[in-house]
Structures are given as structure tokens and as C-alpha cells.
PDB file of N, CA and C in Angstrom:
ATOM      1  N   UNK A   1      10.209 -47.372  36.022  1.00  0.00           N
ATOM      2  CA  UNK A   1       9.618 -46.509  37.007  1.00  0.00           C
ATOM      3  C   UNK A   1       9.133 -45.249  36.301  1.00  0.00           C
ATOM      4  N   UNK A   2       8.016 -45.000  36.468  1.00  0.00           N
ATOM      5  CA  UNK A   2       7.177 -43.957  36.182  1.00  0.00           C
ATOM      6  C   UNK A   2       7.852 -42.457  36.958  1.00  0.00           C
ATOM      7  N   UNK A   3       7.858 -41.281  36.707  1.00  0.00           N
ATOM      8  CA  UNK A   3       8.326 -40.115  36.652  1.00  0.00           C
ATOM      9  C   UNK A   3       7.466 -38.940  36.076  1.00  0.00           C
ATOM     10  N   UNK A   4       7.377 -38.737  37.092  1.00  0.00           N
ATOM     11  CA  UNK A   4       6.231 -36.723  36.964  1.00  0.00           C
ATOM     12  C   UNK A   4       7.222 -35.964  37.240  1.00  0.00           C
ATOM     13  N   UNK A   5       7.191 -35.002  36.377  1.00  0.00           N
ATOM     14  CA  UNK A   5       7.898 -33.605  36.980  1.00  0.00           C
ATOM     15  C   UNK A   5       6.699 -32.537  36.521  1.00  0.00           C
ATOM     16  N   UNK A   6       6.633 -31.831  37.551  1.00  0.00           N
ATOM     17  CA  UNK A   6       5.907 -30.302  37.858  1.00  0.00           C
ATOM     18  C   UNK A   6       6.499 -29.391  37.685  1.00  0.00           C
ATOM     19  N   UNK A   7       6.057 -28.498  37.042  1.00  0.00           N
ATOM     20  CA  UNK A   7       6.958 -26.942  36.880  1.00  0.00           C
ATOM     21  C   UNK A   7       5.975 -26.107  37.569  1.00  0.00           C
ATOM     22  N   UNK A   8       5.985 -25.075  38.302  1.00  0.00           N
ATOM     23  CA  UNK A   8       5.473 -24.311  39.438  1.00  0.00           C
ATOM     24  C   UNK A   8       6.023 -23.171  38.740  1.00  0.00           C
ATOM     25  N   UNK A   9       5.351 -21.862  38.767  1.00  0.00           N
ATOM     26  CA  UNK A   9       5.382 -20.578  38.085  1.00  0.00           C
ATOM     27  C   UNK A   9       5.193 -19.961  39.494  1.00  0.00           C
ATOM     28  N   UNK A  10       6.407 -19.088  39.746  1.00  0.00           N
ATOM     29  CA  UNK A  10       6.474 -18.326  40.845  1.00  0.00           C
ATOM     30  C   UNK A  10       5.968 -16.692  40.511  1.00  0.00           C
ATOM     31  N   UNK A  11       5.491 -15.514  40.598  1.00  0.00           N
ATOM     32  CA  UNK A  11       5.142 -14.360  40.459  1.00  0.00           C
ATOM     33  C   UNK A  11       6.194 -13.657  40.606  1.00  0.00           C
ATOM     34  N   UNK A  12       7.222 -13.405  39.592  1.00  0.00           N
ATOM     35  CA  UNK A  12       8.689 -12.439  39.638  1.00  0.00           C
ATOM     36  C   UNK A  12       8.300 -11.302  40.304  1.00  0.00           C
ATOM     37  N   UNK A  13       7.305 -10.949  40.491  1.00  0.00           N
ATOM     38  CA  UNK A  13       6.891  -9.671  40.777  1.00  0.00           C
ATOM     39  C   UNK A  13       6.745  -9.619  42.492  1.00  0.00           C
ATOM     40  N   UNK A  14       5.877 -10.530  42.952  1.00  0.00           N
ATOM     41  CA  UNK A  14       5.585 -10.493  44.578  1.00  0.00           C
ATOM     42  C   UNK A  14       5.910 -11.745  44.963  1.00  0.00           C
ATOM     43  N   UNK A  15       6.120 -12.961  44.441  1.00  0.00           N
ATOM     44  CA  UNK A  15       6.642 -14.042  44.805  1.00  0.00           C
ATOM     45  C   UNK A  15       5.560 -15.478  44.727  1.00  0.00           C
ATOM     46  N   UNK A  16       4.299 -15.235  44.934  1.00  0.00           N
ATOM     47  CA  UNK A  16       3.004 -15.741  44.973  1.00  0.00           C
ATOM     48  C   UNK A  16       3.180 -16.898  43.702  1.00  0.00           C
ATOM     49  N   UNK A  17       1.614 -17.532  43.294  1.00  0.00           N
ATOM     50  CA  UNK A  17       1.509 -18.583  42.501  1.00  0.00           C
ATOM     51  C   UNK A  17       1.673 -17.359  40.699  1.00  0.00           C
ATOM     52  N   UNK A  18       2.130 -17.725  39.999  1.00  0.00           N
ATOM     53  CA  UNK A  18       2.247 -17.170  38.436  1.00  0.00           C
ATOM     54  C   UNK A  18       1.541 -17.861  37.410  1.00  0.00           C
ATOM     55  N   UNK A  19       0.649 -17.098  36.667  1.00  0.00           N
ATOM     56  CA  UNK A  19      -0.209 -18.129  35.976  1.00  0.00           C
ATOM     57  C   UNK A  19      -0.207 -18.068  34.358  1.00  0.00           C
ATOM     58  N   UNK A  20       0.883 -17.170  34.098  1.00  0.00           N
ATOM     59  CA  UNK A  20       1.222 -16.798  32.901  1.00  0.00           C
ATOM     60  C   UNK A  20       2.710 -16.437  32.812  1.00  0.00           C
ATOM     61  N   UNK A  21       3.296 -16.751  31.273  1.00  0.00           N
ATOM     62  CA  UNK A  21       4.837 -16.021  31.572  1.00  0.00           C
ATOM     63  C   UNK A  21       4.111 -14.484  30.489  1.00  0.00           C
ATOM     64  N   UNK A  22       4.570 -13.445  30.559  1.00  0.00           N
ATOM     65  CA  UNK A  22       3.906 -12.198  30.092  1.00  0.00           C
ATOM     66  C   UNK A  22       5.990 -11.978  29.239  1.00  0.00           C
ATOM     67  N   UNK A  23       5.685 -12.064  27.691  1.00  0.00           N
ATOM     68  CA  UNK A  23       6.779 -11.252  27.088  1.00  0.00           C
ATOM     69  C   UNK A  23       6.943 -10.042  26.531  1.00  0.00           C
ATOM     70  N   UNK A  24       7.570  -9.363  26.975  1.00  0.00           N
ATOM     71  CA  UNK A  24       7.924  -7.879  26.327  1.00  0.00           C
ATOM     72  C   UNK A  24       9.271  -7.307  25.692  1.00  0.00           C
ATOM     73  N   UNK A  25       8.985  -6.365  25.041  1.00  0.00           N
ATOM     74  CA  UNK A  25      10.041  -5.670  24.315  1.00  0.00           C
ATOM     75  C   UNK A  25       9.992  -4.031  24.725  1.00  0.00           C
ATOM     76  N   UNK A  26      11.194  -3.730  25.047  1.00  0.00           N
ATOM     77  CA  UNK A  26      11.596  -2.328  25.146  1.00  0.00           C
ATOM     78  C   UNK A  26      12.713  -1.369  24.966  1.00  0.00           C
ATOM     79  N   UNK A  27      13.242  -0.794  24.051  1.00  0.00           N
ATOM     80  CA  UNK A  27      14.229  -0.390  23.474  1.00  0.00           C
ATOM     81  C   UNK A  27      15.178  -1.515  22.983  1.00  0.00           C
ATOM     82  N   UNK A  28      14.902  -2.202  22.404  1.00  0.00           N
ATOM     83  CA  UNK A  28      15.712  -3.553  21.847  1.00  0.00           C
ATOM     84  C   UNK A  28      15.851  -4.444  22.365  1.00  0.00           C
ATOM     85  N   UNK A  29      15.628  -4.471  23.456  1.00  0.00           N
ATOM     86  CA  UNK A  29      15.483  -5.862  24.693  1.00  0.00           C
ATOM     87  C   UNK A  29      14.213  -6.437  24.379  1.00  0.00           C
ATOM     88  N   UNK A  30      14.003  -8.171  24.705  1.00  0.00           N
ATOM     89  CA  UNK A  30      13.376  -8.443  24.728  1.00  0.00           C
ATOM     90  C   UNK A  30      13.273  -9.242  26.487  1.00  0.00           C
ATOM     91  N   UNK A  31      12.181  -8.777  26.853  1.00  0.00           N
ATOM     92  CA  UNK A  31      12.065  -9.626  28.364  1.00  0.00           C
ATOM     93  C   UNK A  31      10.556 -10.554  28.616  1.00  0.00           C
ATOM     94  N   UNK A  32      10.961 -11.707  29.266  1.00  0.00           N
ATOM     95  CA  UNK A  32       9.686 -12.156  30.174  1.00  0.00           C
ATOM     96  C   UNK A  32       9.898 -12.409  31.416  1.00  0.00           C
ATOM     97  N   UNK A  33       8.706 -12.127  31.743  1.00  0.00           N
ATOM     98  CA  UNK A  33       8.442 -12.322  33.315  1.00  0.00           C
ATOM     99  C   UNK A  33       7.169 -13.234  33.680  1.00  0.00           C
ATOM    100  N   UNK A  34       7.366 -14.006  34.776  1.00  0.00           N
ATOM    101  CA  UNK A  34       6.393 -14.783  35.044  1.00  0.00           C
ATOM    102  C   UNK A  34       5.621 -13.866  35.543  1.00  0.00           C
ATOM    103  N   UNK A  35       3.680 -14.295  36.039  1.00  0.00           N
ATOM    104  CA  UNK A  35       2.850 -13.288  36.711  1.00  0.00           C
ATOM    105  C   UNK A  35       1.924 -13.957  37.295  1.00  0.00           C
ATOM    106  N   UNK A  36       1.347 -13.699  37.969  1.00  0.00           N
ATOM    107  CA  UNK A  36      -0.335 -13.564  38.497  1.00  0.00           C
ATOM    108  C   UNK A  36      -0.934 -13.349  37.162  1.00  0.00           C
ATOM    109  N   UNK A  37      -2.453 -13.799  37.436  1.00  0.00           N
ATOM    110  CA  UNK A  37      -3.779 -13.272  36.300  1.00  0.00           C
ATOM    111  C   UNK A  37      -3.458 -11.686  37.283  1.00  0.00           C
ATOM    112  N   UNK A  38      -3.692 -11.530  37.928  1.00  0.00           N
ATOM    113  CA  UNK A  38      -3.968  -9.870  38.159  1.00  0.00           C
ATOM    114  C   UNK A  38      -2.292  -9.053  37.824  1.00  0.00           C
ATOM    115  N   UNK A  39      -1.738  -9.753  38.328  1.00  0.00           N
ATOM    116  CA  UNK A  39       0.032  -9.124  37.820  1.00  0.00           C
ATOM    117  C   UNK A  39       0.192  -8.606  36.796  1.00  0.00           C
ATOM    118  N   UNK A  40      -0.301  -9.431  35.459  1.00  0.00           N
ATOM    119  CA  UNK A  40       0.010  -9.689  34.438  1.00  0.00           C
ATOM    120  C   UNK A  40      -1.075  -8.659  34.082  1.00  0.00           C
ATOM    121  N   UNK A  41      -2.582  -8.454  33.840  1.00  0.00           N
ATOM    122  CA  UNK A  41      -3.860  -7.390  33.945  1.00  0.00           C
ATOM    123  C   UNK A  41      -2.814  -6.102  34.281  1.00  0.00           C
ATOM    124  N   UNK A  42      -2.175  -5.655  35.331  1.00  0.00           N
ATOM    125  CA  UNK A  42      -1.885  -4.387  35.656  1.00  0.00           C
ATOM    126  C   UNK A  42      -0.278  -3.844  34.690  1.00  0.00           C
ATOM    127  N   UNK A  43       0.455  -4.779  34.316  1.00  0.00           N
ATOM    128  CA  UNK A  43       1.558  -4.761  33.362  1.00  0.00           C
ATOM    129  C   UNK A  43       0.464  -4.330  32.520  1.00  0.00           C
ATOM    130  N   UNK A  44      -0.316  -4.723  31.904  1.00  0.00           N
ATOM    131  CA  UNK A  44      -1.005  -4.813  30.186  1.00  0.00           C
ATOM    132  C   UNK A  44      -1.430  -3.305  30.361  1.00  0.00           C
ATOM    133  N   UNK A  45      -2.157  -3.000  31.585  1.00  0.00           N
ATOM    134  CA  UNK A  45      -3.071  -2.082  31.466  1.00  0.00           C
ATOM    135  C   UNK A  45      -2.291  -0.624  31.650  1.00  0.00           C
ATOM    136  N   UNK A  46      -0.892  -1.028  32.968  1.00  0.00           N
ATOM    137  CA  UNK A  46       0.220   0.443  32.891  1.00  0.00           C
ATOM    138  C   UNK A  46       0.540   0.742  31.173  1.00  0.00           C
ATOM    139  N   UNK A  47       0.593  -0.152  30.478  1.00  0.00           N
ATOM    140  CA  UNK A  47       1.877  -0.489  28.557  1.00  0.00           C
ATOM    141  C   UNK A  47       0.232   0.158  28.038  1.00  0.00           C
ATOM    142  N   UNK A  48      -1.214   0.024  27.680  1.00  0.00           N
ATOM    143  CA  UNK A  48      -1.872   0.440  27.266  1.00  0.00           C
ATOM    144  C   UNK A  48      -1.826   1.619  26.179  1.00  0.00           C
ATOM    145  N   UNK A  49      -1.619   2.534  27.704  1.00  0.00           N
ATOM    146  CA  UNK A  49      -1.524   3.899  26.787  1.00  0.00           C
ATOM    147  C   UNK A  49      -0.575   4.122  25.701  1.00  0.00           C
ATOM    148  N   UNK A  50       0.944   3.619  25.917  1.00  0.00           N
ATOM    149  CA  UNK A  50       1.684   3.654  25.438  1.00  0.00           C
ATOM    150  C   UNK A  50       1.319   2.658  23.391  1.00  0.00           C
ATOM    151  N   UNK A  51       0.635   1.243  23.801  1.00  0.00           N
ATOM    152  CA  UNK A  51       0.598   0.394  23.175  1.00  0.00           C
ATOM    153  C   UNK A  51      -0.379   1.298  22.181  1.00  0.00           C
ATOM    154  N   UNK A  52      -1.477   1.727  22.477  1.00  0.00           N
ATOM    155  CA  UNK A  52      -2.358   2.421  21.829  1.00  0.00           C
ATOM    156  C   UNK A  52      -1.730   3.461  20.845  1.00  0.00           C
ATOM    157  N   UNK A  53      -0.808   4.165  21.357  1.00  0.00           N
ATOM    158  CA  UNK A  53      -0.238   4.901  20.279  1.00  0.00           C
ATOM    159  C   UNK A  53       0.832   4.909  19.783  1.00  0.00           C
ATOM    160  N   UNK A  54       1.524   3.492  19.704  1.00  0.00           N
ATOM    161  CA  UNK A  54       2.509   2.944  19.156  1.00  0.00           C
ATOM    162  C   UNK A  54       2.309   2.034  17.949  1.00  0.00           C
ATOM    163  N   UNK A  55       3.409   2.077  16.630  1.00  0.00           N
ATOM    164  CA  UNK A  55       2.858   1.576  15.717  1.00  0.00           C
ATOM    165  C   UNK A  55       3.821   0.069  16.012  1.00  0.00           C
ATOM    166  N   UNK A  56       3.575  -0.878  15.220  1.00  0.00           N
ATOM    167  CA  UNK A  56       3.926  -2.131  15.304  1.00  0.00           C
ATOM    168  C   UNK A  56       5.667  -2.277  14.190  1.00  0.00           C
ATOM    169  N   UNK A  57       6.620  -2.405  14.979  1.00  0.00           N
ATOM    170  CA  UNK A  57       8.262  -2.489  14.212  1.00  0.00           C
ATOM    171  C   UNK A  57       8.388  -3.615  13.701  1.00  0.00           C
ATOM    172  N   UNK A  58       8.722  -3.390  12.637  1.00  0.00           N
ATOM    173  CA  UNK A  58       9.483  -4.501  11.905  1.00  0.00           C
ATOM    174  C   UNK A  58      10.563  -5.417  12.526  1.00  0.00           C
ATOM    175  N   UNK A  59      10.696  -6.682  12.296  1.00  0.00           N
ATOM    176  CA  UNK A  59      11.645  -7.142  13.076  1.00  0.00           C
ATOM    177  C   UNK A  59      12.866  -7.333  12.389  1.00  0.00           C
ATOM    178  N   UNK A  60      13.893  -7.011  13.647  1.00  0.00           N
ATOM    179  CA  UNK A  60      15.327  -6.898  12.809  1.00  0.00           C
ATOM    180  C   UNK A  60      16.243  -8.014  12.812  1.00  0.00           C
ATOM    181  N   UNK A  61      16.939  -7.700  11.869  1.00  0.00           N
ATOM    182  CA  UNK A  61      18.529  -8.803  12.407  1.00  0.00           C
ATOM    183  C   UNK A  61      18.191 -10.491  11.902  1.00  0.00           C
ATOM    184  N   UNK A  62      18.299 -10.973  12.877  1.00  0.00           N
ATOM    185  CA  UNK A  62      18.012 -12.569  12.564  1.00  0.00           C
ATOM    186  C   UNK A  62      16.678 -12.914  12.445  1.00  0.00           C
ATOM    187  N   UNK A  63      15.729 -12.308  13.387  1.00  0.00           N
ATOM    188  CA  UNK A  63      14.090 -12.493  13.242  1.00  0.00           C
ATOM    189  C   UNK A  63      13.779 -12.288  11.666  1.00  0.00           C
ATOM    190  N   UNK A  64      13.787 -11.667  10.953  1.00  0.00           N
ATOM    191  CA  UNK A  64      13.732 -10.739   9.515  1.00  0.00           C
ATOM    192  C   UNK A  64      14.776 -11.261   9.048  1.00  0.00           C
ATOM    193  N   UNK A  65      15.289 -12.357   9.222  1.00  0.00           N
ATOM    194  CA  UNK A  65      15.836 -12.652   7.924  1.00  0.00           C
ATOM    195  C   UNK A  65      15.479 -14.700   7.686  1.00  0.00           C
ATOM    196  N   UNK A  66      15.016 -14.663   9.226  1.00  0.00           N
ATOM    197  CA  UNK A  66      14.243 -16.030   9.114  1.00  0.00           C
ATOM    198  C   UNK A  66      12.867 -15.912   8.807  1.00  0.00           C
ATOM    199  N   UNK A  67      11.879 -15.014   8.497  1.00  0.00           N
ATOM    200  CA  UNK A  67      10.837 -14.289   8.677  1.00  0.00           C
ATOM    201  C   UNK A  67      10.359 -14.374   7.192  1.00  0.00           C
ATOM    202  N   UNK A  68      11.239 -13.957   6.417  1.00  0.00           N
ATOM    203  CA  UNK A  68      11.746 -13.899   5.213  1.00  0.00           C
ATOM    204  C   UNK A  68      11.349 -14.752   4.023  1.00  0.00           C
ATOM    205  N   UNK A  69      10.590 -14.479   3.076  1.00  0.00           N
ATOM    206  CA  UNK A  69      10.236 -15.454   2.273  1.00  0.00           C
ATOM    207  C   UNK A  69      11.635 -15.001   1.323  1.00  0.00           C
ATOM    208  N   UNK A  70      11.939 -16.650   0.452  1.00  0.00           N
ATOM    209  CA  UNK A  70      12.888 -16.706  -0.674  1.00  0.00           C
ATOM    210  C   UNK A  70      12.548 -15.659  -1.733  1.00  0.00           C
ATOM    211  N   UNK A  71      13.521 -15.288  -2.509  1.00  0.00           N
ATOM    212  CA  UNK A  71      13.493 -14.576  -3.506  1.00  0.00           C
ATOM    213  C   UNK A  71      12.836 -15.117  -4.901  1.00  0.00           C
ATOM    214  N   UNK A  72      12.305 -14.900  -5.413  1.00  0.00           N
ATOM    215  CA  UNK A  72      11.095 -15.019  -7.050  1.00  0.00           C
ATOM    216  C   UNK A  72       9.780 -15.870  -6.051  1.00  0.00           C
ATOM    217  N   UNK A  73       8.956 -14.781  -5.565  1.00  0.00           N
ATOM    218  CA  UNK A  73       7.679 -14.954  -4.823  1.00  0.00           C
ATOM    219  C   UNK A  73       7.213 -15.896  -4.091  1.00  0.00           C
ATOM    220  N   UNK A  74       7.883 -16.081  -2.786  1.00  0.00           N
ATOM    221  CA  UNK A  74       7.580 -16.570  -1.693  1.00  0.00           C
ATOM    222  C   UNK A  74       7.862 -17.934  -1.946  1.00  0.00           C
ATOM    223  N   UNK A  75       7.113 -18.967  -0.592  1.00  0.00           N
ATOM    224  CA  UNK A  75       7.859 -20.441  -0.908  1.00  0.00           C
ATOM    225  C   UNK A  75       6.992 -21.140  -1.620  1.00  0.00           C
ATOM    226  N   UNK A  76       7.986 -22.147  -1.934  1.00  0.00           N
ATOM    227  CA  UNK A  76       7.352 -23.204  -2.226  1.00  0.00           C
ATOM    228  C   UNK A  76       7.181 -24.392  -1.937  1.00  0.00           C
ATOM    229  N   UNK A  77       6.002 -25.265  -1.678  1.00  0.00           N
ATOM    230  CA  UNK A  77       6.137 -26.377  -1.697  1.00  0.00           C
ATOM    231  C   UNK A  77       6.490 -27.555  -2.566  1.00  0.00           C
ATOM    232  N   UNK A  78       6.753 -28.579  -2.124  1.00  0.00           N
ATOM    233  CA  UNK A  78       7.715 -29.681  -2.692  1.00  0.00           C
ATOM    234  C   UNK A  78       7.309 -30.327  -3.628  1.00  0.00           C
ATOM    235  N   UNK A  79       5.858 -30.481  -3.736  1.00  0.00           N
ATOM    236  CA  UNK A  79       5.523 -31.085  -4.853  1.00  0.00           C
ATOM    237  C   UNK A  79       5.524 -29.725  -6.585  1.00  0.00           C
ATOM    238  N   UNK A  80       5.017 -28.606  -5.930  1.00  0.00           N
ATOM    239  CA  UNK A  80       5.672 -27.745  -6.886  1.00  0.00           C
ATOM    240  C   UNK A  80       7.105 -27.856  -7.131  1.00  0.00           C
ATOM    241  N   UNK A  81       8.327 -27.723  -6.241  1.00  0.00           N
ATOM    242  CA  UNK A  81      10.138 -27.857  -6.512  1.00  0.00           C
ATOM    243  C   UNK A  81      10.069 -28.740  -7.232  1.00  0.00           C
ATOM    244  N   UNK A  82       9.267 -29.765  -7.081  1.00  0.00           N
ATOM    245  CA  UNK A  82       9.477 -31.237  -7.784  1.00  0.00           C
ATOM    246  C   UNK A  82       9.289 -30.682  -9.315  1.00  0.00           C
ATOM    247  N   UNK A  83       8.152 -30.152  -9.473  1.00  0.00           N
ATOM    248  CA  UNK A  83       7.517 -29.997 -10.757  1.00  0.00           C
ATOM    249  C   UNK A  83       8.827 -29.061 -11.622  1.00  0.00           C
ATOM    250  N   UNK A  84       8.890 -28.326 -10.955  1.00  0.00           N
ATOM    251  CA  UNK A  84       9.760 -27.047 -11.495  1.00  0.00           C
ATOM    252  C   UNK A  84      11.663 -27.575 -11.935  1.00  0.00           C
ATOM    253  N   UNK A  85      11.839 -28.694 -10.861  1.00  0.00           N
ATOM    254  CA  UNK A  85      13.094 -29.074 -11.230  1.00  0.00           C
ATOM    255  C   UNK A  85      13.491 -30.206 -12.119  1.00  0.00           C
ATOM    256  N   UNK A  86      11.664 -30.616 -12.371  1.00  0.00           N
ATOM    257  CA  UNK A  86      11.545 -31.720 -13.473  1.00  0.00           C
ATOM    258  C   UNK A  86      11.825 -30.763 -15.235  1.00  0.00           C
ATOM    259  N   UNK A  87      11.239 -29.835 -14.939  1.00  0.00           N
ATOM    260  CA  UNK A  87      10.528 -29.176 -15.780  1.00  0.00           C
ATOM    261  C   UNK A  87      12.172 -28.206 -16.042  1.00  0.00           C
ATOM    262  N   UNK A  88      12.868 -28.193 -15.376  1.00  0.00           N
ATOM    263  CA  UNK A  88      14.219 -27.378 -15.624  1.00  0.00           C
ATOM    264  C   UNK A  88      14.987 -27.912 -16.460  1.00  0.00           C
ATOM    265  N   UNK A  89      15.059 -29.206 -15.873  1.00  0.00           N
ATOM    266  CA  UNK A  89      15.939 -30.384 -16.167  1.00  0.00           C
ATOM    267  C   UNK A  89      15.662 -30.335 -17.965  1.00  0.00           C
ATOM    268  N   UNK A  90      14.485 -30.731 -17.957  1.00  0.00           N
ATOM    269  CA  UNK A  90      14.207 -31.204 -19.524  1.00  0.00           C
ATOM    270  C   UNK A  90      14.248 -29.647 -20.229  1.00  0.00           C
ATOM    271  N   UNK A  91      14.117 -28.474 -19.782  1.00  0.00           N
ATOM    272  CA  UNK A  91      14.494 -27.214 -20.531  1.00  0.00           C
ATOM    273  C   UNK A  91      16.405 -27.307 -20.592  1.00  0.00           C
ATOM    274  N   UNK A  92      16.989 -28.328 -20.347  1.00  0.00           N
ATOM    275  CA  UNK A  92      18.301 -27.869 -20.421  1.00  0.00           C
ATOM    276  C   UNK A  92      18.702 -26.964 -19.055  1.00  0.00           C
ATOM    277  N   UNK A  93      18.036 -26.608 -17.965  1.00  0.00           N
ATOM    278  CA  UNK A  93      18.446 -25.659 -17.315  1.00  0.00           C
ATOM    279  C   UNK A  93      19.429 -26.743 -16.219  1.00  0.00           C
ATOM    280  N   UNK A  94      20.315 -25.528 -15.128  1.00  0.00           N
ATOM    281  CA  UNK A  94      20.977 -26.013 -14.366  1.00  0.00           C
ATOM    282  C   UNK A  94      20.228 -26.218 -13.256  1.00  0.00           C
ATOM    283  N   UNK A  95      19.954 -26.998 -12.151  1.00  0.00           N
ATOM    284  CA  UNK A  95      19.304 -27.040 -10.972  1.00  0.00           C
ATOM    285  C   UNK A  95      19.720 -28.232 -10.524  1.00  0.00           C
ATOM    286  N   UNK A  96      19.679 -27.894  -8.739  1.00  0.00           N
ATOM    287  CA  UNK A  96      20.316 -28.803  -8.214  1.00  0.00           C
ATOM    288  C   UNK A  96      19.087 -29.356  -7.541  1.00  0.00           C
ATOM    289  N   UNK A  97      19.364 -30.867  -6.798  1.00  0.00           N
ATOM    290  CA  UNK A  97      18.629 -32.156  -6.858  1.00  0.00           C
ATOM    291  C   UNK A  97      18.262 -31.468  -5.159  1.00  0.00           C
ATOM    292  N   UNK A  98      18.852 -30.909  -4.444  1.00  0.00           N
ATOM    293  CA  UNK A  98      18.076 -29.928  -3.156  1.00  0.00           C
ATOM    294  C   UNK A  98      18.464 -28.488  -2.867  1.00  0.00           C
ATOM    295  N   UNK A  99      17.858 -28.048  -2.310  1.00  0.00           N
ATOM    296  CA  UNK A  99      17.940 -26.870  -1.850  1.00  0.00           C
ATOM    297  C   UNK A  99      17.284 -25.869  -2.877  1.00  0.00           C
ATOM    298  N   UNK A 100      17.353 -24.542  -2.651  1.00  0.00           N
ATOM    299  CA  UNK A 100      16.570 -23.253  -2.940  1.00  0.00           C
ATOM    300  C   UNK A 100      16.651 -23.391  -4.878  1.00  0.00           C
ATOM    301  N   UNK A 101      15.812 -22.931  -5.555  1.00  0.00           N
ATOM    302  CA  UNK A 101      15.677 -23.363  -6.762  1.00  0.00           C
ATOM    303  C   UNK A 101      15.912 -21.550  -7.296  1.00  0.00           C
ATOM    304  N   UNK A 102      16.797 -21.373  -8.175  1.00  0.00           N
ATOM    305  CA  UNK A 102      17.439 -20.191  -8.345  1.00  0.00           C
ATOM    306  C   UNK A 102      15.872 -19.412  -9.002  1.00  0.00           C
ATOM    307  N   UNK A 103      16.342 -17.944  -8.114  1.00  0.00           N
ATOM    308  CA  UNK A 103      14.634 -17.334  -8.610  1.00  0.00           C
ATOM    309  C   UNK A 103      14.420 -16.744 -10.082  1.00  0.00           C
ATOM    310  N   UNK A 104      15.557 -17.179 -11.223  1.00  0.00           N
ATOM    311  CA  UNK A 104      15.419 -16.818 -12.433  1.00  0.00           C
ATOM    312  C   UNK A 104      14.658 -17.949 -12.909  1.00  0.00           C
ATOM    313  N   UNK A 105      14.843 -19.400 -12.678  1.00  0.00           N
ATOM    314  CA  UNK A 105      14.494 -20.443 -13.160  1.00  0.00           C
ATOM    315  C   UNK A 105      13.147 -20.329 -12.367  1.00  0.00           C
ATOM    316  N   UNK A 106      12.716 -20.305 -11.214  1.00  0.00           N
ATOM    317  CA  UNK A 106      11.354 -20.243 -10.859  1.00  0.00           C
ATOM    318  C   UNK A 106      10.594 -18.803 -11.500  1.00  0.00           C
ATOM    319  N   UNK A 107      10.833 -18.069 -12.024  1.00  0.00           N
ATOM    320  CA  UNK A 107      10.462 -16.962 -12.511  1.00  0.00           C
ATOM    321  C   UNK A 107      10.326 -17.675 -13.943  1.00  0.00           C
ATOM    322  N   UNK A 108      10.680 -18.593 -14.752  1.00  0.00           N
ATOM    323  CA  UNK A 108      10.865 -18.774 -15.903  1.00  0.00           C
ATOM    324  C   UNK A 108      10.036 -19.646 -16.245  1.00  0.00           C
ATOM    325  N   UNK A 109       9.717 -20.424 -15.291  1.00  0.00           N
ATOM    326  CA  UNK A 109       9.068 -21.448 -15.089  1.00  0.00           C
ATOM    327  C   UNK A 109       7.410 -20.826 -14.648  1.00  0.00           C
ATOM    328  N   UNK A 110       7.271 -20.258 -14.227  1.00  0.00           N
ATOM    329  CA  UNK A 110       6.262 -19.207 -13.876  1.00  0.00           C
ATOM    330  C   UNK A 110       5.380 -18.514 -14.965  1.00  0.00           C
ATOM    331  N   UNK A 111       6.527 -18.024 -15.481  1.00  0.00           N
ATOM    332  CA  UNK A 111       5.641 -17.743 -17.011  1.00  0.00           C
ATOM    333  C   UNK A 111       5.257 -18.686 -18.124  1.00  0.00           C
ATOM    334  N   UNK A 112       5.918 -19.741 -17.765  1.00  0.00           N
ATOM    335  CA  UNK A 112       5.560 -20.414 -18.928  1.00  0.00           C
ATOM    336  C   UNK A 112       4.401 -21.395 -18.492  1.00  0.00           C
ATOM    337  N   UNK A 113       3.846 -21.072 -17.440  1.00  0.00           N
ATOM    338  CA  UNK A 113       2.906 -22.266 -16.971  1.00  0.00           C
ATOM    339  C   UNK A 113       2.114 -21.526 -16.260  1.00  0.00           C
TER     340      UNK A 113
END
């Protein structure tokens, strides 16, 4: 048996049809609210002034640290790890068969190629 489900967006604001969820941040909170096209227009346009002369924060805590590129210059892809842990191996170096490739050995490996 075949099965539809509908999700319906109510207007948190006046109760009506919602045609967007609208997310915000304000003093460390983060909130959303469902809206109207016009609901959602008069939120944007009250935050404006404010948005206009506000600079853009860094994100903290867990965001910024998943955000985060690895240490010895950003990531890498696998067919590079591959190269680099081939290329360790036969220098005598230590490296393991997964995970993060220590950023002295990718730094080492870097210069020499």
C-alpha cells in the first residue's frame, strides 16, 4: 500500500498558511520560526537596520570546531592520503592505514613534491 504524508507549515506568528521556516540568531540563541512570504518580508525588513550594521561572528564551540579544516593545510582528498601514506611508508615513516595523516608527515611530504 502506497502512503503520502503532507507536512503543512502553519504561520507561528498569526496562525495562517507558512511558506518558509525563517532562522535566526540572537544573543547566543539560535531560533526558527515558520512564516508567511509577507511574515517572513517584515521579520527581514524590522533585523535590516540592525543587519546592516552588524559585522558577521565567528562561529563558536562545536560549529568551529567541525568547520575546521585539519592541521598542515586544509583537507585532503583520498587519492592524495593514498599517495602520501604510500610515499611515508617507503620513507620509513610511521602512518596509520586510516584516519588523519600526522601534519609533520604531510608537511614533509609537501616539500618534497
Amino acid at each position: 500500500m502506497a502512503q503520502k504524508t503532507q507536512i503543512l507549515l502553519v504561520d507561528d506568528l498569526d496562525g495562517g498558511q507558512a511558506e518558509e521556516s525563517v532562522t535566526f540568531a540572537l544573543d547566543g540563541q539560535t531560533y526558527e520560526i515558520d512564516l508567511s512570504s509577507q511574515n517572513a518580508k517584515m521579520l527581514r525588513e524590522a533585523l535590516a537596520p540592525f543587519v546592516d550594521h552588524a559585522r558577521r561572528a565567528r562561529p563558536t564551540g562545536r560549529a568551529a570546531r567541525q568547520g575546521r579544516a585539519p592541521a598542515g593545510g586544509g583537507r585532503i582528498d583520498r587519492d592524495k592520503a593514498a599517495r602520501i601514506r604510500t610515499w611515508a611508508r617507503s620513507a620509513g615513516k610511521p602512518v596509520s592505514d586510516r584516519g588523519r595523516i600526522p601534519a609533520a608527515i604531510v608537511a614533509d611530504y609537501e616539500s618534497r613534491h
